[in-house]
C-alpha atoms as a PDB file:
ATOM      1  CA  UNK A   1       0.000   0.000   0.000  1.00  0.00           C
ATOM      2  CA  UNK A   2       1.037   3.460  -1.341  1.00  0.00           C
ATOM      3  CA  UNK A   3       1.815   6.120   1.465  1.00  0.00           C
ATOM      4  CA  UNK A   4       1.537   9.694   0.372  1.00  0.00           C
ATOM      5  CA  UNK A   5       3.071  12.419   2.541  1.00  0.00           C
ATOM      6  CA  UNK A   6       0.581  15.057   1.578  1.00  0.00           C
ATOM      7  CA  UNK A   7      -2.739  15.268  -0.370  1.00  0.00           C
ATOM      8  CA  UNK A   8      -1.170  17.133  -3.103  1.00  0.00           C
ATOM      9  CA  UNK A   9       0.743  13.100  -3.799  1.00  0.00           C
ATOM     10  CA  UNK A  10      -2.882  11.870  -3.006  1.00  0.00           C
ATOM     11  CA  UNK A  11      -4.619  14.099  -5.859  1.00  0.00           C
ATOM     12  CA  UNK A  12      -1.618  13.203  -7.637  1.00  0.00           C
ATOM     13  CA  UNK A  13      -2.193   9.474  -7.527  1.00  0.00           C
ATOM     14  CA  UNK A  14      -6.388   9.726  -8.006  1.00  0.00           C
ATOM     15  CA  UNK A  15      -5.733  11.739 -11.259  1.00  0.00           C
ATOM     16  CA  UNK A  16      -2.940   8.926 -12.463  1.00  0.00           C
ATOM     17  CA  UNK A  17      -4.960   6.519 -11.805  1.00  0.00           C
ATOM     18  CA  UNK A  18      -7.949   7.814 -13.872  1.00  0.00           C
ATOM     19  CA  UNK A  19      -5.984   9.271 -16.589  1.00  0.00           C
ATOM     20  CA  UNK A  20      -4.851   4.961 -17.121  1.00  0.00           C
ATOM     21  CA  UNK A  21      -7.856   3.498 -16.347  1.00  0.00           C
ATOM     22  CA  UNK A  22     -10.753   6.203 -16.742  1.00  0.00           C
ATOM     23  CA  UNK A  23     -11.669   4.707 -20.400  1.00  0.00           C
ATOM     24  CA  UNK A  24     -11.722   0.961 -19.027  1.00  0.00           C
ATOM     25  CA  UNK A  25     -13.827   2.351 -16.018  1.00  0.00           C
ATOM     26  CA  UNK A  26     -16.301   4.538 -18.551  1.00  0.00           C
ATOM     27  CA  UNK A  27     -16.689   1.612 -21.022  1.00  0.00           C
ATOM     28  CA  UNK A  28     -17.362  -1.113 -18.136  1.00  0.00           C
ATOM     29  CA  UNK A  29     -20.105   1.392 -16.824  1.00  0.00           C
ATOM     30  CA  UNK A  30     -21.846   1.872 -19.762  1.00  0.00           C
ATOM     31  CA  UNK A  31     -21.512  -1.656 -20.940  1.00  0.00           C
ATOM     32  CA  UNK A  32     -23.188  -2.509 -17.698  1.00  0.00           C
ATOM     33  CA  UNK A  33     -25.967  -0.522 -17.813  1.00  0.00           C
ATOM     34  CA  UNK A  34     -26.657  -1.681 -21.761  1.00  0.00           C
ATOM     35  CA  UNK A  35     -26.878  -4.895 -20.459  1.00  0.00           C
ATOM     36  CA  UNK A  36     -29.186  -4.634 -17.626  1.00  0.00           C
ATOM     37  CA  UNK A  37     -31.193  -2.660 -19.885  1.00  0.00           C
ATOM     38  CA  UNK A  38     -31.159  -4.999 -22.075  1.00  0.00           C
ATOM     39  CA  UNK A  39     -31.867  -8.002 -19.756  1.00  0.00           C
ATOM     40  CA  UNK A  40     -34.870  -6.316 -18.861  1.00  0.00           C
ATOM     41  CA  UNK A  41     -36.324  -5.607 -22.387  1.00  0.00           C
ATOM     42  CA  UNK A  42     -35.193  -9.072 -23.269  1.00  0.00           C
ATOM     43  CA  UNK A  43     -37.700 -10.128 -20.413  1.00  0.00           C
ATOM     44  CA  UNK A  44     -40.133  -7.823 -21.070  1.00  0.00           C
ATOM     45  CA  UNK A  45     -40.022  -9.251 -24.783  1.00  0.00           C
ATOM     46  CA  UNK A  46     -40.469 -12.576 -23.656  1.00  0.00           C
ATOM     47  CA  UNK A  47     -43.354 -11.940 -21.379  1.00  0.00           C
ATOM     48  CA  UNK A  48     -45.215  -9.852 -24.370  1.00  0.00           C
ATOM     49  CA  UNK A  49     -44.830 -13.049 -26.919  1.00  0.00           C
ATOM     50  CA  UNK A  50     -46.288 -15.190 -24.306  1.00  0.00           C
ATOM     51  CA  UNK A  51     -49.035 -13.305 -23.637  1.00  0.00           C
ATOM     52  CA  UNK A  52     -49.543 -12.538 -27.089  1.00  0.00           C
ATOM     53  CA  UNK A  53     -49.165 -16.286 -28.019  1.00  0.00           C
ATOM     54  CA  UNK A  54     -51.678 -17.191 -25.173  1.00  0.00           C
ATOM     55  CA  UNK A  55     -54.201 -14.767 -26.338  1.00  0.00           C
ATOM     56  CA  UNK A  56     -53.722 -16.336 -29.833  1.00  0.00           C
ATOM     57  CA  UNK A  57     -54.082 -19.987 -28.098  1.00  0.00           C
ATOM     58  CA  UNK A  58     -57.580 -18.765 -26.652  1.00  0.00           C
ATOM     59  CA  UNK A  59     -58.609 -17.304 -30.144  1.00  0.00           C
ATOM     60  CA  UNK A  60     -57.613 -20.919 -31.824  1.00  0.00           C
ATOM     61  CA  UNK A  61     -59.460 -22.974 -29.357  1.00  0.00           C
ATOM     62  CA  UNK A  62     -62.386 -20.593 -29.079  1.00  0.00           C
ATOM     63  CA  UNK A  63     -62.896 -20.677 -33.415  1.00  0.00           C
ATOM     64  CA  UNK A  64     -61.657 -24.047 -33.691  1.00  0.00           C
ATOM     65  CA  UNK A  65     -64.553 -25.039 -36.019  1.00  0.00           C
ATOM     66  CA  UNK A  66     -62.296 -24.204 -38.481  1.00  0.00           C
ATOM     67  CA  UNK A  67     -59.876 -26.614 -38.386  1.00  0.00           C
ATOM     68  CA  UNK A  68     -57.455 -24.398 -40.955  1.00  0.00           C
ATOM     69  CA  UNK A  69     -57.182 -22.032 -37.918  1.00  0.00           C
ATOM     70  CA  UNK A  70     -55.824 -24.392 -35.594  1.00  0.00           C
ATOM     71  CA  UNK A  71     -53.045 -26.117 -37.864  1.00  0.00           C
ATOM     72  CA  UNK A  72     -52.015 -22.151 -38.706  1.00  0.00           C
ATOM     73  CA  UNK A  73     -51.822 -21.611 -35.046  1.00  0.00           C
ATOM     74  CA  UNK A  74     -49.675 -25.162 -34.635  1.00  0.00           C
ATOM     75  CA  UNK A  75     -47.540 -24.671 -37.380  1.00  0.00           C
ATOM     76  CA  UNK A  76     -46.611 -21.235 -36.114  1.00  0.00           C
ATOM     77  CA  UNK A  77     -46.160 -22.033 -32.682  1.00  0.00           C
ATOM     78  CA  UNK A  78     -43.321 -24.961 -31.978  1.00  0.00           C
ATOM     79  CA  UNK A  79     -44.144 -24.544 -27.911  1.00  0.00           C
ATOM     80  CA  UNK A  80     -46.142 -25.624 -25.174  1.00  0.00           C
ATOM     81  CA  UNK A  81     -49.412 -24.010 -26.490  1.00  0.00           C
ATOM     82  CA  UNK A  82     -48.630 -25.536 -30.057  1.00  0.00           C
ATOM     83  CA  UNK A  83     -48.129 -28.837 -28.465  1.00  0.00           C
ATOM     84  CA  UNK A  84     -51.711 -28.426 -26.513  1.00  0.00           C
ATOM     85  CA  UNK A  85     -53.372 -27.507 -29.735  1.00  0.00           C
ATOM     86  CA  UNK A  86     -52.256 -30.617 -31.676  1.00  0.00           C
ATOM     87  CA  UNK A  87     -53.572 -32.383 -29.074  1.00  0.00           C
ATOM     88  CA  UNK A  88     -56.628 -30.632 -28.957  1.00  0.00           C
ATOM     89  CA  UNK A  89     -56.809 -31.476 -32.798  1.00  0.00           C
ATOM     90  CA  UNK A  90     -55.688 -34.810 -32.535  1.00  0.00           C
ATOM     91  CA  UNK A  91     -58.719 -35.572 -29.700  1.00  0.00           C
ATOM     92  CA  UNK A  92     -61.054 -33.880 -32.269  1.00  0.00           C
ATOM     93  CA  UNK A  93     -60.152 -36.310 -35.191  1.00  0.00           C
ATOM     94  CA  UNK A  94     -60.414 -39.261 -33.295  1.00  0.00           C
ATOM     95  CA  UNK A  95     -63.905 -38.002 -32.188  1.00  0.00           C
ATOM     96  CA  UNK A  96     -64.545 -38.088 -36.056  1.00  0.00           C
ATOM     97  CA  UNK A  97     -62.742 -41.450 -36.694  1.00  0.00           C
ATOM     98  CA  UNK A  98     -60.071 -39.386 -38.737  1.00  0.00           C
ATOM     99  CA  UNK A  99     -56.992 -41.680 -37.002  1.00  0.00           C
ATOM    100  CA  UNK A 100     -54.328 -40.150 -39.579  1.00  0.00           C
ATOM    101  CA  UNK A 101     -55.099 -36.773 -39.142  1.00  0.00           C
ATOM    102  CA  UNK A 102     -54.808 -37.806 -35.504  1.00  0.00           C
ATOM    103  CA  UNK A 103     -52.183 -39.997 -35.868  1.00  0.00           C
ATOM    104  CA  UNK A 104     -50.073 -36.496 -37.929  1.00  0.00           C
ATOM    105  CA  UNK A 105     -50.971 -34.349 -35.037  1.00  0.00           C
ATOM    106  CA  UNK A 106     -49.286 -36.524 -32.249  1.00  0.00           C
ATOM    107  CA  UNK A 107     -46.913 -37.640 -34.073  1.00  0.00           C
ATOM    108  CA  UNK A 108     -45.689 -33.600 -34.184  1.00  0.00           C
ATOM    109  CA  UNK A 109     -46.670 -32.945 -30.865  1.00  0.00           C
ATOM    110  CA  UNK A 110     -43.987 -36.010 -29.851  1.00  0.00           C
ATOM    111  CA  UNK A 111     -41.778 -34.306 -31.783  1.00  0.00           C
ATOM    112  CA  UNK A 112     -41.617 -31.001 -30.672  1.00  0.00           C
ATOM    113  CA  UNK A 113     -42.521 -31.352 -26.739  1.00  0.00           C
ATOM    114  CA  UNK A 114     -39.409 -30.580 -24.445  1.00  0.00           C
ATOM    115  CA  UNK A 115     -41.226 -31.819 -21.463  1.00  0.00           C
ATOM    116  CA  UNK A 116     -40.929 -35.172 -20.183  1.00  0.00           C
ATOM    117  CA  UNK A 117     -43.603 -35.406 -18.208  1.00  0.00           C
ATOM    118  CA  UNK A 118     -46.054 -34.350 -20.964  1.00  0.00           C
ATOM    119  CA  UNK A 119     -44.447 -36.788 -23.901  1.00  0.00           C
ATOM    120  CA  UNK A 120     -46.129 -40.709 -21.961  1.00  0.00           C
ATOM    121  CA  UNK A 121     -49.434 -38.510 -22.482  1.00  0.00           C
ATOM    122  CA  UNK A 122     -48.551 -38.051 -26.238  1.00  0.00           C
ATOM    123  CA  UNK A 123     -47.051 -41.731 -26.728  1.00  0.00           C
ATOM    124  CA  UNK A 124     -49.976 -43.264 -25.277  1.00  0.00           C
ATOM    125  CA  UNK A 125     -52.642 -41.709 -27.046  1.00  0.00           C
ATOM    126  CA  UNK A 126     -50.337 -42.299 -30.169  1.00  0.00           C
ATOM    127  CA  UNK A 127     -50.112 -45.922 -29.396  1.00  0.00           C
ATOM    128  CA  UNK A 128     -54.187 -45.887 -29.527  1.00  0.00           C
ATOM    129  CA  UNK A 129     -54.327 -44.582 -32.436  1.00  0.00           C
ATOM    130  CA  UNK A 130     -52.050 -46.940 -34.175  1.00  0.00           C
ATOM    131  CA  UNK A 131     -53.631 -49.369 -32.657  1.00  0.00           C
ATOM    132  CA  UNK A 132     -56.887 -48.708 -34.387  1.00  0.00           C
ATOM    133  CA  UNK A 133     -54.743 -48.333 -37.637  1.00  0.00           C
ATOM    134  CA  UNK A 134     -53.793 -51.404 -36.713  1.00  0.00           C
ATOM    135  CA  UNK A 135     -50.617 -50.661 -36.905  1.00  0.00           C
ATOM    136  CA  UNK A 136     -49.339 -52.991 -34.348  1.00  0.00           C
ATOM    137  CA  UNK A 137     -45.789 -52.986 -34.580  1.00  0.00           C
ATOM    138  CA  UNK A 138     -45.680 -49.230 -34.888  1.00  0.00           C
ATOM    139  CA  UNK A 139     -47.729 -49.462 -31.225  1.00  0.00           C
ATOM    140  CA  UNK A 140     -45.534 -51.452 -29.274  1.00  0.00           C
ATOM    141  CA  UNK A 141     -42.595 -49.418 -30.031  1.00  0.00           C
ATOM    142  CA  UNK A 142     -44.534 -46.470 -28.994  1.00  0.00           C
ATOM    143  CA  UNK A 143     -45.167 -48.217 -25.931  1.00  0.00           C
ATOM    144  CA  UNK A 144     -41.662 -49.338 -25.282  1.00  0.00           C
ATOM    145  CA  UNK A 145     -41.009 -45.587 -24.880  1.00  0.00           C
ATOM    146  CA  UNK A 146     -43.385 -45.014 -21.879  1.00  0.00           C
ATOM    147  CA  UNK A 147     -41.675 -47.243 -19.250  1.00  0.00           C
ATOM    148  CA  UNK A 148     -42.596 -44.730 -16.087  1.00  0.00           C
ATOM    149  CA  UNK A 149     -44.253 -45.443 -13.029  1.00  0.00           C
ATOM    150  CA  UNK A 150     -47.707 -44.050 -13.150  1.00  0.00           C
ATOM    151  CA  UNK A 151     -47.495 -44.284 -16.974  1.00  0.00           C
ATOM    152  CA  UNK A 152     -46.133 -48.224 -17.352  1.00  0.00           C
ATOM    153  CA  UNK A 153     -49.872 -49.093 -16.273  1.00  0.00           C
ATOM    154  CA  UNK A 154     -51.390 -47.284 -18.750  1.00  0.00           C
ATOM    155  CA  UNK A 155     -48.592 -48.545 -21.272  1.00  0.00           C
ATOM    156  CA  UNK A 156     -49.015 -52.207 -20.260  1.00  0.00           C
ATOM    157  CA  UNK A 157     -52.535 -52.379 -20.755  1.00  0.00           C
ATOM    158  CA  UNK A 158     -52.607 -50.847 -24.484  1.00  0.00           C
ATOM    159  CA  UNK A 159     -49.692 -53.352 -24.910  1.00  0.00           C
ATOM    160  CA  UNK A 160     -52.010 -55.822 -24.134  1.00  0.00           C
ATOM    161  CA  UNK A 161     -55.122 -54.855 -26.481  1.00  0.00           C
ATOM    162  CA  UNK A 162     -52.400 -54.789 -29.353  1.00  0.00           C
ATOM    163  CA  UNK A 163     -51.143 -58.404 -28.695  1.00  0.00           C
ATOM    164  CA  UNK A 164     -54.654 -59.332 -28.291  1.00  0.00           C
ATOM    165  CA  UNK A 165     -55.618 -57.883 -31.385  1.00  0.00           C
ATOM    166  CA  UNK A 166     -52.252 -59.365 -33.219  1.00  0.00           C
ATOM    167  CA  UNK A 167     -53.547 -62.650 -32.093  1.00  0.00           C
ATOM    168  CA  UNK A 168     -50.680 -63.485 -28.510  1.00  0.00           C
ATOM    169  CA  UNK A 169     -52.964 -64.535 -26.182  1.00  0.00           C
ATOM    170  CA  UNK A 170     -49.874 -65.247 -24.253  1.00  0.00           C
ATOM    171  CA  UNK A 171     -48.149 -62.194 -24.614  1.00  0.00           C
ATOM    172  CA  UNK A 172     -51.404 -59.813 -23.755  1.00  0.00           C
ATOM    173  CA  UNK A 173     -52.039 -61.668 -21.212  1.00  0.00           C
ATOM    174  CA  UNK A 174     -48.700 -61.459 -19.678  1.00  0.00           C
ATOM    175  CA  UNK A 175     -49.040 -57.480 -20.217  1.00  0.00           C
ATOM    176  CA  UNK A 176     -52.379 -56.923 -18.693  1.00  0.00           C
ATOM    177  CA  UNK A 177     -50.767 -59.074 -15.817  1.00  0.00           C
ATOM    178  CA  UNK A 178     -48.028 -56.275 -15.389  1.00  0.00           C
ATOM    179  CA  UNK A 179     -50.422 -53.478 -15.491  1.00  0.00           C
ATOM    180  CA  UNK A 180     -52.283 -54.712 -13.029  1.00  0.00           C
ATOM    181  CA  UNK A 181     -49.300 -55.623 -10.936  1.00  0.00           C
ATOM    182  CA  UNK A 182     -47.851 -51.525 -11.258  1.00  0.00           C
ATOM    183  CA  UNK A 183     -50.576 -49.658  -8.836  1.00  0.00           C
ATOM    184  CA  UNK A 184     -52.846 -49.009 -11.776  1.00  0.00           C
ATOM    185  CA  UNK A 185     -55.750 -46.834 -10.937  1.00  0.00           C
ATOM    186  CA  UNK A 186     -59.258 -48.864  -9.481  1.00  0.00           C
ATOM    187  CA  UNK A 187     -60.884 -48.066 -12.579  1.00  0.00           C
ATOM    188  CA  UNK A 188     -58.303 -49.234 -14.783  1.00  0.00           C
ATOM    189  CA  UNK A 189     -57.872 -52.477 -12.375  1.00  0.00           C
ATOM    190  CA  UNK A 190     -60.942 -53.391 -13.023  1.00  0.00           C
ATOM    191  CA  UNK A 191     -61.052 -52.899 -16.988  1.00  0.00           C
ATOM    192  CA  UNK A 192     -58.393 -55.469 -16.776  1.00  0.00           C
ATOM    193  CA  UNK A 193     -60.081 -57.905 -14.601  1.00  0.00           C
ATOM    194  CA  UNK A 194     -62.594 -57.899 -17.185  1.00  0.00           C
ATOM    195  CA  UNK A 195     -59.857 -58.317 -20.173  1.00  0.00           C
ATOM    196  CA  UNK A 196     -58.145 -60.897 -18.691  1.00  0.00           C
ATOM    197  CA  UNK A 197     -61.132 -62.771 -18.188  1.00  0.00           C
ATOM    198  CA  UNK A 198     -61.836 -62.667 -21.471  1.00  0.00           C
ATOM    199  CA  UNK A 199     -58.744 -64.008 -22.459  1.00  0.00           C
ATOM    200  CA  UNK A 200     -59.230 -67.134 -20.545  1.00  0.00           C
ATOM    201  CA  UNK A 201     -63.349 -67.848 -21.935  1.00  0.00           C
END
């Protein structure tokens, strides 16, 4: 540490010390406010296109007689709310026995959704699907992707409607066994009490 003998050395020393490092200082300082500024329109941005893309979400579900409306607002929004919507869409095609339409719509939704917990939903409803396309092999490795806990029950039990339907008696019987055996709602326990008794007559 620097010892000055009177403030004359100290004035000195401050006015060295900017005259080296007063640009540095000035450009850190302004560089620091241009980015907190900009942090906070960057989050203000953000919060804007979500509520604008929510407000768009509630227009598309609210006209979604027109099914043009809602593929526009999927195909321009590869997010949560776009994911929701192709379900939506999907749920309304099966309603009108339109499986590929369905089928297109979840298989997008699958491939665009970041969140785990929300892709078993997709897979499983996929796997239905296929299974009335009777597209069997295409099922079971939809299935095979959907190995959580409160999901494998779920899984297991479309597993076994598509071996049943493919003609293993055996092999849907074995996976209605292991839904039954993974904690599967009472409601769903008791649809497979009734398929596996069915299996046996």
């Amino acid at each position: 540490m620097e010892i000055y003998n009177n403030e004359d050395e100290q004035l000195d020393a401050v006015r060295s010390f900017f005259r080296e490092n007063g640009k540095a200082i000035v450009v850190g300082v302004v560089l620091g406010i241009g980015a907190l500024f900009g942090w906070r329109y960057w989050q203000s941005h953000q919060k804007q296109e979500a509520a604008n893309t929510s407000m768009y979400f509630d227009q598309a579900m609210v006209h979604r007689d027109n099914t043009s409306n809602l593929d526009a607002f999927i195909k321009a929004n590869e997010n949560t709310y776009g994911i929701f919507a192709a379900l939506k869409l999907a749920q309304e095609s099966v309603d009108k026995g339109d499986f590929a339409k369905a089928k297109q719509q979840l298989l997008w939704a699958q491939g665009h959704t970041k969140d785990d917990n929300l892709l078993p939903t997709i897979s499983l409803r996929l796997a239905r699907v296929q299974l009335q396309e009777k597209q069997f092999d295409d099922a079971l490795k939809t299935l095979d992707t959907v190995q959580k806990g409160g999901w494998f029950a779920q899984a297991q039990a479309i597993r076994g409607d598509v071996l049943a339907e493919k003609g293993d008696t055996k092999g849907a019987r074995e996976a209605y066994s292991q839904a039954s055996e993974s904690d599967p709602s009472p409601v769903l326990k008791e649809l497979l009490r009734i398929k596996l008794n069915n299996l046996a007559a």
